[in-house]
N, C-alpha and C. Protein backbone atom coordinates (compact mmCIF):
# COMPACT_ATOMS: atom_id res chain seq x y z
N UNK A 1 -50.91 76.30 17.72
CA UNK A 1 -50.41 75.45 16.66
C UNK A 1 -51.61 74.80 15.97
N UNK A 2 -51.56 74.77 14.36
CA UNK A 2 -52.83 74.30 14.18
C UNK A 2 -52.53 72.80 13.87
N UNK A 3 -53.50 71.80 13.72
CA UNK A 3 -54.00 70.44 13.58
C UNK A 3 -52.68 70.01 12.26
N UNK A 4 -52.75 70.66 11.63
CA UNK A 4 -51.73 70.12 9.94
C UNK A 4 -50.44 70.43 10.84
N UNK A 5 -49.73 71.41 11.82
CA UNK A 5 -48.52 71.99 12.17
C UNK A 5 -48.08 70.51 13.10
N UNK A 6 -49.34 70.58 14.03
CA UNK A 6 -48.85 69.08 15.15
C UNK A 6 -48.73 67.91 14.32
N UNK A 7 -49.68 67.60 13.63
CA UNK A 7 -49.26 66.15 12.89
C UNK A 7 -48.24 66.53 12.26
N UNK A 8 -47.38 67.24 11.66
CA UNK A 8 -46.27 67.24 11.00
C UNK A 8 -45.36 66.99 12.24
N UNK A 9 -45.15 68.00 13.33
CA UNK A 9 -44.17 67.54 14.21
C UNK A 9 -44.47 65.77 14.66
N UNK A 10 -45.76 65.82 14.93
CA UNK A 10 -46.14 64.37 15.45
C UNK A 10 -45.74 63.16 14.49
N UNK A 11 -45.81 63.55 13.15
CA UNK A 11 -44.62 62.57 12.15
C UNK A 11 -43.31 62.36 12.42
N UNK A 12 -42.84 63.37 12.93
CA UNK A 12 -41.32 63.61 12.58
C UNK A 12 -41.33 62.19 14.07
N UNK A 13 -41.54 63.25 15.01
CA UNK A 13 -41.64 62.14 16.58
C UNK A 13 -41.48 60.86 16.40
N UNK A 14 -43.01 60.18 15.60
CA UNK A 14 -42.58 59.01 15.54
C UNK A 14 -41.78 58.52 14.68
N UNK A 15 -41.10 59.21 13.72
CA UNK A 15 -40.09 58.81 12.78
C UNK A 15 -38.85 58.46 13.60
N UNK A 16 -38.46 59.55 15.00
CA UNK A 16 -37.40 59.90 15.65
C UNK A 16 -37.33 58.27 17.06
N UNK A 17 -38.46 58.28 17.07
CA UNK A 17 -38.38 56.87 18.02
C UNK A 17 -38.19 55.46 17.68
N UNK A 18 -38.35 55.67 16.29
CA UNK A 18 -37.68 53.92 15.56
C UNK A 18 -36.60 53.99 14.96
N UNK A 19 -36.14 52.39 15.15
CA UNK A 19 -35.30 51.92 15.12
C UNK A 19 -34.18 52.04 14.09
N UNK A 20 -35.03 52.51 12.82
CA UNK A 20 -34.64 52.74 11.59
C UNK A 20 -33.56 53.97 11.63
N UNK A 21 -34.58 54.94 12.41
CA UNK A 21 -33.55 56.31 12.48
C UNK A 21 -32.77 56.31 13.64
N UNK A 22 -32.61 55.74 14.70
CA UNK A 22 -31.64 55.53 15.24
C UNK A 22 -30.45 54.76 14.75
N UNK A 23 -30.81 53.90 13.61
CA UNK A 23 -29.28 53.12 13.03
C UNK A 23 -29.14 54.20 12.27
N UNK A 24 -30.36 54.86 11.54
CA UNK A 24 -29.49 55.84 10.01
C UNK A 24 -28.81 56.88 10.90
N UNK A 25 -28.95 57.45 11.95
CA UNK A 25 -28.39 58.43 12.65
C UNK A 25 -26.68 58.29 12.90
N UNK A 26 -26.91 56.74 13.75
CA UNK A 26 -25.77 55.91 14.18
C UNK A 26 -24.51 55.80 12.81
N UNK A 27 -25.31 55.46 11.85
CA UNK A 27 -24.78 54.81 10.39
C UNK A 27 -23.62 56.59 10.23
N UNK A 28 -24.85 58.07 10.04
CA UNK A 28 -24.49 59.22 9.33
C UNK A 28 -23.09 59.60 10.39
N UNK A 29 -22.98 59.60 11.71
CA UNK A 29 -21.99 59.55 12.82
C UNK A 29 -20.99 58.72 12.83
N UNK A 30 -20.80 57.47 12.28
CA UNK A 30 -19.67 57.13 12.32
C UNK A 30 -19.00 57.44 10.62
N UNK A 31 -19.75 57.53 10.05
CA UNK A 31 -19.17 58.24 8.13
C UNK A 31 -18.71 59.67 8.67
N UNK A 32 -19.36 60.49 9.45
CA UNK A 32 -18.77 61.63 9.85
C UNK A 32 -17.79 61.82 10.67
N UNK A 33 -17.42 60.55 11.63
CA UNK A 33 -16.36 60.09 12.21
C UNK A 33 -15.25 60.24 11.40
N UNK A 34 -15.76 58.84 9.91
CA UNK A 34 -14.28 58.01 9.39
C UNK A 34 -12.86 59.19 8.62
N UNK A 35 -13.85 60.63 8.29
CA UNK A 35 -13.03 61.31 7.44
C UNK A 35 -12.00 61.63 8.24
N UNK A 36 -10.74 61.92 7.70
CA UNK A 36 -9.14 61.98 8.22
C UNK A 36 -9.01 63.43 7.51
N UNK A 37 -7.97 63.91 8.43
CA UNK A 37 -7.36 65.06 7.61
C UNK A 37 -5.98 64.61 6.63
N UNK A 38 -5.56 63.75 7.30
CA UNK A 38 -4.39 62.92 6.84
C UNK A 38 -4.96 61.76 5.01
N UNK A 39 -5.92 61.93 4.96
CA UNK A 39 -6.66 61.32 3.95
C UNK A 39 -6.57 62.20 2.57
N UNK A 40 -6.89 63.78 3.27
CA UNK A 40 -7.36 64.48 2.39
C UNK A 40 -5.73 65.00 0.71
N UNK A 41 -6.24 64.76 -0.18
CA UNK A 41 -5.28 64.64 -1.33
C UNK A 41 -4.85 66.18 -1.27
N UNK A 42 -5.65 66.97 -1.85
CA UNK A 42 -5.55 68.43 -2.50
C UNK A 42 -6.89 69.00 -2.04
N UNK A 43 -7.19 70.23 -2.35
CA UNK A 43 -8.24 71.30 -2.31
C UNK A 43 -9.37 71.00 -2.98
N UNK A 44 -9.19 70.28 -3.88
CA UNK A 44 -10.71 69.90 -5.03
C UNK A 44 -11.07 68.33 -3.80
N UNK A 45 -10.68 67.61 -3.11
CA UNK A 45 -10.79 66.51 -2.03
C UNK A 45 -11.55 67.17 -1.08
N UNK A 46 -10.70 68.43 -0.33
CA UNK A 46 -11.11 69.06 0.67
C UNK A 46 -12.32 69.35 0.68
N UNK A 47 -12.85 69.89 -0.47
CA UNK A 47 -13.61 70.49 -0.78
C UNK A 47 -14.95 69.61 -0.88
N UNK A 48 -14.72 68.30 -1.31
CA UNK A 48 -15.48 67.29 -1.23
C UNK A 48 -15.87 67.06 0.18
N UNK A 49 -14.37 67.00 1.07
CA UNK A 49 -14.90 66.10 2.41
C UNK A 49 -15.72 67.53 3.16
N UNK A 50 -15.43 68.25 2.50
CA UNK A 50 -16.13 69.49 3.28
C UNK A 50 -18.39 69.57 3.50
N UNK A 51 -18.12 69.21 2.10
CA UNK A 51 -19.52 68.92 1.54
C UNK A 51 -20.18 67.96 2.35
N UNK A 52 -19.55 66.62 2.26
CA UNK A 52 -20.06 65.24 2.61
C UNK A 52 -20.21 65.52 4.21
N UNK A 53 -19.63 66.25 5.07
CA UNK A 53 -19.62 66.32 6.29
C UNK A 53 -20.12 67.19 6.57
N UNK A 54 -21.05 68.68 5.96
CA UNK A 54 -22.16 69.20 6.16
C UNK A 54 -23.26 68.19 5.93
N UNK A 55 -23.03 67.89 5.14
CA UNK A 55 -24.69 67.13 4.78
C UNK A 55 -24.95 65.90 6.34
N UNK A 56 -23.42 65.19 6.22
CA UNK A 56 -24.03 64.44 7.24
C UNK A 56 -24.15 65.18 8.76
N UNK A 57 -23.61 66.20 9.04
CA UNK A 57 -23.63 66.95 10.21
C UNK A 57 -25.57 67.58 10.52
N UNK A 58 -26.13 67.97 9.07
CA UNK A 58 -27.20 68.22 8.89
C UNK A 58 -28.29 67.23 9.10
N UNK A 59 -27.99 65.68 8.37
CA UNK A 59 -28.48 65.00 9.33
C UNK A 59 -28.59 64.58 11.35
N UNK A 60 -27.33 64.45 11.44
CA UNK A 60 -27.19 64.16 12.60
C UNK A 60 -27.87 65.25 13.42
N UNK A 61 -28.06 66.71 13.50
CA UNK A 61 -28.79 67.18 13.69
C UNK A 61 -30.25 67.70 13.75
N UNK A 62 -30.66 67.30 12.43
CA UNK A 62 -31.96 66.85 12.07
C UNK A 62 -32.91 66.79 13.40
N UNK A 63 -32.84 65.62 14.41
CA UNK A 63 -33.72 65.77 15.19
C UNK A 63 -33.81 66.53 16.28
N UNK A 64 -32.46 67.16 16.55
CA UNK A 64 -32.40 68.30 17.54
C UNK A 64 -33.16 69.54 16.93
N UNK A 65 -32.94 70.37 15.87
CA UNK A 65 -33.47 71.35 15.17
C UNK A 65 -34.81 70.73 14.96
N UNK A 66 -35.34 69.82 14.25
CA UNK A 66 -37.18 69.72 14.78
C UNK A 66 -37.82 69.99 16.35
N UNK A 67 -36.65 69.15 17.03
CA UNK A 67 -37.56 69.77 18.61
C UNK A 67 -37.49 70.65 18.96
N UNK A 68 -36.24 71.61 18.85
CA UNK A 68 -36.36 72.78 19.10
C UNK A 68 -37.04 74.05 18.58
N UNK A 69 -37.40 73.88 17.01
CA UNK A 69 -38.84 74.39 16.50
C UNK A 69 -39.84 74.34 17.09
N UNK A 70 -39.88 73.23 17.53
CA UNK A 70 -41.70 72.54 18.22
C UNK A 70 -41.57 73.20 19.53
N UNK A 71 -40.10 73.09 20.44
CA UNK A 71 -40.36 73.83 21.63
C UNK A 71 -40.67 75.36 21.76
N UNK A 72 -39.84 75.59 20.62
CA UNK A 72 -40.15 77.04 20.45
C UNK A 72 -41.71 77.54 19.99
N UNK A 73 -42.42 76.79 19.46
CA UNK A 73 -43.88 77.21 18.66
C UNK A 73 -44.59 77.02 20.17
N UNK A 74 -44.25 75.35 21.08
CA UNK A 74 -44.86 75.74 21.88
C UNK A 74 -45.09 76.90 22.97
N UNK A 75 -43.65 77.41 23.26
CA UNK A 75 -43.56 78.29 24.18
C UNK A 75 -44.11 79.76 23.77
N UNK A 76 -43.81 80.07 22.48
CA UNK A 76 -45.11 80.89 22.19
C UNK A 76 -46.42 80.65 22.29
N UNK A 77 -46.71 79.83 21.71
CA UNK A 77 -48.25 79.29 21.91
C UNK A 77 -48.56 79.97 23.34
N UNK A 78 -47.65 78.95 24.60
CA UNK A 78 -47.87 79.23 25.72
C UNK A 78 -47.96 80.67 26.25
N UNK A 79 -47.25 81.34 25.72
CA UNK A 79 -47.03 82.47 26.46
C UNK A 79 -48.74 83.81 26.26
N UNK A 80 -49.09 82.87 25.03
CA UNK A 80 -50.36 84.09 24.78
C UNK A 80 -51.81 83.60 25.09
């Protein structure tokens, strides 16, 4: 892994250990909670809550998919 690859993961890291992104995480999980199916109007709605709950699903995932990149680069790394 070169020097620019680790400090990028090594950003993300410490982004992932404060406090900030643990509430925005907390915050994107319960909005992905609040949607109802019982809410939803028609198909042009659906279609909305469909959207809004990838994006926040994409967050909430966010820091799983960085570590698992990084584990993966390392375990190549390692293996050669």
């Amino acid at each position: 892994m070169t020097k620019e690859e680790e400090q990028y993961y090594e950003t993300y890291f410490d982004l992932f250990s404060s406090t900030g992104w643990k509430q925005f995480v907390g915050d994107s999980e319960r909005n992905y909670n609040s949607f109802s199916i019982e809410q939803i109007k028609d198909s042009e709605h659906l279609a909305f809550v469909k959207g809004q709950r990838m994006v926040l699903e994409n967050i909430i995932q966010f820091e799983t998919m960085i570590r698992s990149a990084y584990d993966t680069i390392q375990e190549q790394a390692d293996a050669t």
